[in-house]
C-alpha atoms as a PDB file:
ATOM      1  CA  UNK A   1       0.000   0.000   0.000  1.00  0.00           C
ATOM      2  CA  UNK A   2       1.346   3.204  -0.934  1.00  0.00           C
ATOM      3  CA  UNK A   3       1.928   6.130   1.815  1.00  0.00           C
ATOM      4  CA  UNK A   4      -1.007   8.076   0.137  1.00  0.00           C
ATOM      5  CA  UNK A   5      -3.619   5.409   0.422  1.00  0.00           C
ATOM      6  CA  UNK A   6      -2.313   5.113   4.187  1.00  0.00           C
ATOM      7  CA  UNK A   7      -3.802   7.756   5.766  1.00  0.00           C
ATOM      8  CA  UNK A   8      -7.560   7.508   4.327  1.00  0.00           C
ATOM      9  CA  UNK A   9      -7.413   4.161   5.553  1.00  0.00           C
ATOM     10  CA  UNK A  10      -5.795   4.358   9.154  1.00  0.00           C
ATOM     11  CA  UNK A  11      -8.501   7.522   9.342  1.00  0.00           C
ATOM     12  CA  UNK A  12     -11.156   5.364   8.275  1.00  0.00           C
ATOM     13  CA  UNK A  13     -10.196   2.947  11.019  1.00  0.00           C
ATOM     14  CA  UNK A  14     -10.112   5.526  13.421  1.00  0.00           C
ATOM     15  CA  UNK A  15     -13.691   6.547  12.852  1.00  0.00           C
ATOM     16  CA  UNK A  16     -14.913   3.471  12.785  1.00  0.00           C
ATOM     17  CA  UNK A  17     -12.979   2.622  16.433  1.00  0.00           C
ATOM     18  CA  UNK A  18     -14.863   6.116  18.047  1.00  0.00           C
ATOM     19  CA  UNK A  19     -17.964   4.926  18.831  1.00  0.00           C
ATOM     20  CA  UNK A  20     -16.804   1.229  20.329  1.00  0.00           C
ATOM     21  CA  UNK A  21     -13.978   3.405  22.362  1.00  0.00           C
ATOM     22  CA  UNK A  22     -17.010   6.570  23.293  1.00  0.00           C
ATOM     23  CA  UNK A  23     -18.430   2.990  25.203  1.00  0.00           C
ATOM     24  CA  UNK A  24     -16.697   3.361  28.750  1.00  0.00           C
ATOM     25  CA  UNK A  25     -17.019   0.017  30.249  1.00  0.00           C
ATOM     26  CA  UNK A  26     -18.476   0.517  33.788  1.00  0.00           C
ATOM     27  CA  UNK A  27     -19.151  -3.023  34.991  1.00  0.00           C
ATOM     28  CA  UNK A  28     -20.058  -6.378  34.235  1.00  0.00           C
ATOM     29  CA  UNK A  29     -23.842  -8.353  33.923  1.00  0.00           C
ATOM     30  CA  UNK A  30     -22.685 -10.631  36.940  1.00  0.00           C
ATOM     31  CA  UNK A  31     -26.485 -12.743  37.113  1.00  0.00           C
ATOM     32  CA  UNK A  32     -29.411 -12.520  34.453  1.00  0.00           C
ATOM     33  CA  UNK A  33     -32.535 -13.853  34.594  1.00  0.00           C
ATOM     34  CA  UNK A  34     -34.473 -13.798  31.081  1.00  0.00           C
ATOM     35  CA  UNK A  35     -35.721 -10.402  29.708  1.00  0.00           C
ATOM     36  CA  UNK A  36     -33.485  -7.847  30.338  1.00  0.00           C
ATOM     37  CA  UNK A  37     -32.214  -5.344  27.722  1.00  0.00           C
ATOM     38  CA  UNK A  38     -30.060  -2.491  27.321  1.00  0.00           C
ATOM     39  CA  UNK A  39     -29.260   0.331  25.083  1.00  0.00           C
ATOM     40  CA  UNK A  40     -25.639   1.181  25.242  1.00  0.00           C
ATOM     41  CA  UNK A  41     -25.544   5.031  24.464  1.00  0.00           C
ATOM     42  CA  UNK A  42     -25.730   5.771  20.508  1.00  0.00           C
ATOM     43  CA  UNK A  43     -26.644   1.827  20.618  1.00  0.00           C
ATOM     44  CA  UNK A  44     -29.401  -1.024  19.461  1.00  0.00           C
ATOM     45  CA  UNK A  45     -31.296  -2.345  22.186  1.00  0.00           C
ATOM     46  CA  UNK A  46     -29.739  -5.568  23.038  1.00  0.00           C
ATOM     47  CA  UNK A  47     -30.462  -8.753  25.822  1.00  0.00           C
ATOM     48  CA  UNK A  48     -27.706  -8.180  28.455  1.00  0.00           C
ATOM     49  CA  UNK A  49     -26.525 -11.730  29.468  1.00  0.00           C
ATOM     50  CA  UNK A  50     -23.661 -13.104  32.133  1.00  0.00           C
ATOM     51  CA  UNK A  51     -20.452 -11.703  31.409  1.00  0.00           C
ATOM     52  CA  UNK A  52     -21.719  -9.233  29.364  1.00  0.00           C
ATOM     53  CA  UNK A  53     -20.056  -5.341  30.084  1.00  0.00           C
ATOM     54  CA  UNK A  54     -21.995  -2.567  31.001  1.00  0.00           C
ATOM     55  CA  UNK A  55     -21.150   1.010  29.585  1.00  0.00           C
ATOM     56  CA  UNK A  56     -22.025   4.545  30.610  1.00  0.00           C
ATOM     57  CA  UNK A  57     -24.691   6.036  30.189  1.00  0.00           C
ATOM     58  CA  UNK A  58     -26.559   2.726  29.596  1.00  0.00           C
ATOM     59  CA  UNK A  59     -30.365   2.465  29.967  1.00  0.00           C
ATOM     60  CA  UNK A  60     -31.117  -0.766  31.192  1.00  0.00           C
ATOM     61  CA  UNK A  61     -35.176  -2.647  31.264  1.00  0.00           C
ATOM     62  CA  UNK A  62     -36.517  -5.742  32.932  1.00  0.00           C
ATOM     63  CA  UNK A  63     -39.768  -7.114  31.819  1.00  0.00           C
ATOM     64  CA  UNK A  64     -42.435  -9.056  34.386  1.00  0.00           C
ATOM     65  CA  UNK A  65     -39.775 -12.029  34.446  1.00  0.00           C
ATOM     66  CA  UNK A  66     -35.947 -10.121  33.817  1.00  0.00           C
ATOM     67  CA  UNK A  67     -33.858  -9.779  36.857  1.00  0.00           C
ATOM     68  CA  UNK A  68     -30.223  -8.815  36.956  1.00  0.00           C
ATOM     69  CA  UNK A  69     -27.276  -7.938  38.885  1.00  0.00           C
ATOM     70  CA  UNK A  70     -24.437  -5.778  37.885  1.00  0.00           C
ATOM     71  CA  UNK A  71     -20.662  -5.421  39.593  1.00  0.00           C
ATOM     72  CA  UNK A  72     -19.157  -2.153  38.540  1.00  0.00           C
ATOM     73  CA  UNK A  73     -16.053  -1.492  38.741  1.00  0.00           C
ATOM     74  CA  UNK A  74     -15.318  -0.494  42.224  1.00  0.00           C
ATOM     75  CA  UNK A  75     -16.648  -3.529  43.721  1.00  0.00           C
ATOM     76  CA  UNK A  76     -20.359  -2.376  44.330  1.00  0.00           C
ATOM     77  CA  UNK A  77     -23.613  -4.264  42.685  1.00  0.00           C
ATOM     78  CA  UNK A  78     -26.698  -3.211  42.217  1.00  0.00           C
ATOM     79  CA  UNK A  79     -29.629  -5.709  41.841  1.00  0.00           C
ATOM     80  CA  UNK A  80     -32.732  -5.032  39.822  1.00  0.00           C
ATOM     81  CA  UNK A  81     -35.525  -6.782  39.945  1.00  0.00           C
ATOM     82  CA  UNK A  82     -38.699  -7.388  37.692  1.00  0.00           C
ATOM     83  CA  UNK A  83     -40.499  -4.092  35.559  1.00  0.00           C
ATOM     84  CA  UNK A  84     -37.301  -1.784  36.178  1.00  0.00           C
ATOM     85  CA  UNK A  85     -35.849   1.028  33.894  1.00  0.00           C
ATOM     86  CA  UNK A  86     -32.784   2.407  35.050  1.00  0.00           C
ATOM     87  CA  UNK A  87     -30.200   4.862  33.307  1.00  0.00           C
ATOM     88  CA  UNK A  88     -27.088   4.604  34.743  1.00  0.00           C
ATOM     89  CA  UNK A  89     -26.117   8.581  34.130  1.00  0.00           C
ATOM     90  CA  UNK A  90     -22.312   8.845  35.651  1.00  0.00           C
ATOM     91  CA  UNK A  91     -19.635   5.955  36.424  1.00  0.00           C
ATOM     92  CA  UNK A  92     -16.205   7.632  36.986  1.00  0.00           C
ATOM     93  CA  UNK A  93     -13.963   5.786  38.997  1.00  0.00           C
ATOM     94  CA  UNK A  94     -10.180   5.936  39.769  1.00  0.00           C
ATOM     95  CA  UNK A  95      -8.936   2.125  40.981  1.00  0.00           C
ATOM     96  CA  UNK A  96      -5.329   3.623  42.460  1.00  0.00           C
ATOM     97  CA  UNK A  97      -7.531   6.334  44.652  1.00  0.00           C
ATOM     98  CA  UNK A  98     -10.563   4.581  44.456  1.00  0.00           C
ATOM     99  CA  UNK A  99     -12.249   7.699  44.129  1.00  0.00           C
ATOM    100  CA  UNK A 100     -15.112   8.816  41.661  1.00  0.00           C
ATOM    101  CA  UNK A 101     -18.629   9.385  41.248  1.00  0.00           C
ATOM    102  CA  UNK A 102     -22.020   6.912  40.728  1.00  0.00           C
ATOM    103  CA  UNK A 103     -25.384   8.718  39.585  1.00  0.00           C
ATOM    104  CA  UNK A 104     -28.240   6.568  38.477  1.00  0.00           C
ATOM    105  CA  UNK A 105     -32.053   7.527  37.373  1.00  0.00           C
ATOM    106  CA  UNK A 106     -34.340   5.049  38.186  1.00  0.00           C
ATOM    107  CA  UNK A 107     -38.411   5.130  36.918  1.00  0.00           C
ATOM    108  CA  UNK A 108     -39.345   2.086  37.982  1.00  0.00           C
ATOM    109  CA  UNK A 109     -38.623  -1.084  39.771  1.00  0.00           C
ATOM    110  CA  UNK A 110     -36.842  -2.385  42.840  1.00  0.00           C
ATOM    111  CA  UNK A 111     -33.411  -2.176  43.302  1.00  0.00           C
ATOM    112  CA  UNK A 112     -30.894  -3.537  45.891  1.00  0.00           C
ATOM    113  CA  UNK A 113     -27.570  -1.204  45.606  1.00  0.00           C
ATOM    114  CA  UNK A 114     -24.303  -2.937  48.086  1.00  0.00           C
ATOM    115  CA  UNK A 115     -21.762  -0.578  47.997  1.00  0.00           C
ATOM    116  CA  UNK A 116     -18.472  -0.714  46.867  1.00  0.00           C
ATOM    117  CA  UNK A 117     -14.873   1.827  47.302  1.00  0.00           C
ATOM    118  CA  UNK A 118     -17.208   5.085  46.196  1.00  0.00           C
ATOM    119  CA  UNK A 119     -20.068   4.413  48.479  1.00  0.00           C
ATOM    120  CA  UNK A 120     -17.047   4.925  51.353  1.00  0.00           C
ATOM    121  CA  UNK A 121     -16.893   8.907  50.167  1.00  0.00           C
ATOM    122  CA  UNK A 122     -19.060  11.825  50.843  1.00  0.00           C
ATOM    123  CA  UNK A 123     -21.582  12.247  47.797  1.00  0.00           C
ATOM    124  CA  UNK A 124     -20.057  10.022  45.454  1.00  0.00           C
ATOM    125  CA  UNK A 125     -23.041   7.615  45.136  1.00  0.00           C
ATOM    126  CA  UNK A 126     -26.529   8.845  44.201  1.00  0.00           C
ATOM    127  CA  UNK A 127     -30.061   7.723  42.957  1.00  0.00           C
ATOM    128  CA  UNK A 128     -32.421   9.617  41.470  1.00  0.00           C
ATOM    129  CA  UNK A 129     -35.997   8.540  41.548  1.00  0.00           C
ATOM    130  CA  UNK A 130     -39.686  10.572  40.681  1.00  0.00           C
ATOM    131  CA  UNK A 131     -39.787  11.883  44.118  1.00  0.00           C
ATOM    132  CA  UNK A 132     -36.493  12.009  45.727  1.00  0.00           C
ATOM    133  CA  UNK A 133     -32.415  11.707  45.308  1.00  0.00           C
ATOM    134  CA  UNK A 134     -30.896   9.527  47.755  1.00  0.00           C
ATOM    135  CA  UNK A 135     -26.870   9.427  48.196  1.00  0.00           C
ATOM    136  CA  UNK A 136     -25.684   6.572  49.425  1.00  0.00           C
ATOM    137  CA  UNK A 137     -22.691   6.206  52.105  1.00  0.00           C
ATOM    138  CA  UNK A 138     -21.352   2.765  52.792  1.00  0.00           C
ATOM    139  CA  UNK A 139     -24.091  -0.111  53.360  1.00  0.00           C
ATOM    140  CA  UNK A 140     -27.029  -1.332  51.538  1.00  0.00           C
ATOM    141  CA  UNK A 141     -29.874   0.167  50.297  1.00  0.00           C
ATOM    142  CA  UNK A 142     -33.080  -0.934  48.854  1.00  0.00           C
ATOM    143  CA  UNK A 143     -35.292   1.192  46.914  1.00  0.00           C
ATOM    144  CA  UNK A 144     -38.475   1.205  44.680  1.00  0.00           C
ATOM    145  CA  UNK A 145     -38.971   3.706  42.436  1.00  0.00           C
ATOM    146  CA  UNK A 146     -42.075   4.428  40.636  1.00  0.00           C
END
């Protein structure tokens, strides 16, 4: 290949990498039951199964029957349980400080959040719901929104 023909195609590579790379991976799909999709920013819907990453951003949906659990990145999980719809609107997270910031919206649904390293700082952790925000410090917390 020629050096002119290079640089259309390592550019054409590029732009083709930008939206995979735009997809921060946040956590991981860590237990599925059946029916539960998600819509990766910019994204098809898709089923979320074990093993499967989660990125920013991410709206995730459980139907009647879908349950799932995902481990982010800082060693918390969140559990959510049948009829849910939850964004997950902010993951940053630094593993050598283990400091960052969680925000989630949720609509509907019960969820079951553990915490993990950025539930152990001052209002690095928070849910929003129809009626309220609740930040979350250390512990468990179980909510239903909607």
């Amino acid at each position: 290949m020629r050096s002119s023909q290079l640089v259309p195609a390592a550019l054409s590579l590029i732009l083709l990498a930008a939206p995979a790379m735009a997809q921060q991976r946040i956590g991981v799909a860590s237990g599925v039951n059946p029916s539960v999709t998600g819509s990766p920013p910019g994204g098809a819907v898709r089923s979320i199964v074990i093993g499967q990453e989660v990125v920013y951003n991410e709206h995730i949906t459980t139907s009647a029957n879908g349950q799932t659990q995902i481990l982010f990145l800082d060693e918390s999980a969140m559990t959510i349980g049948p009829n849910a719809d939850l964004t997950i609107d902010r993951f940053v997270y630094d593993p050598n400080t283990g400091t960052g910031q969680l925000a989630m919206t949720a609509t509907r649904g019960v969820l079951r959040y553990v915490g993990g390293r950025l539930s152990k700082q001052e209002n690095a952790v928070t849910i929003r719901t129809n009626t309220a925000t609740i930040g979350v410090r250390g512990g468990i917390v179980l909510i239903r929104a909607g």
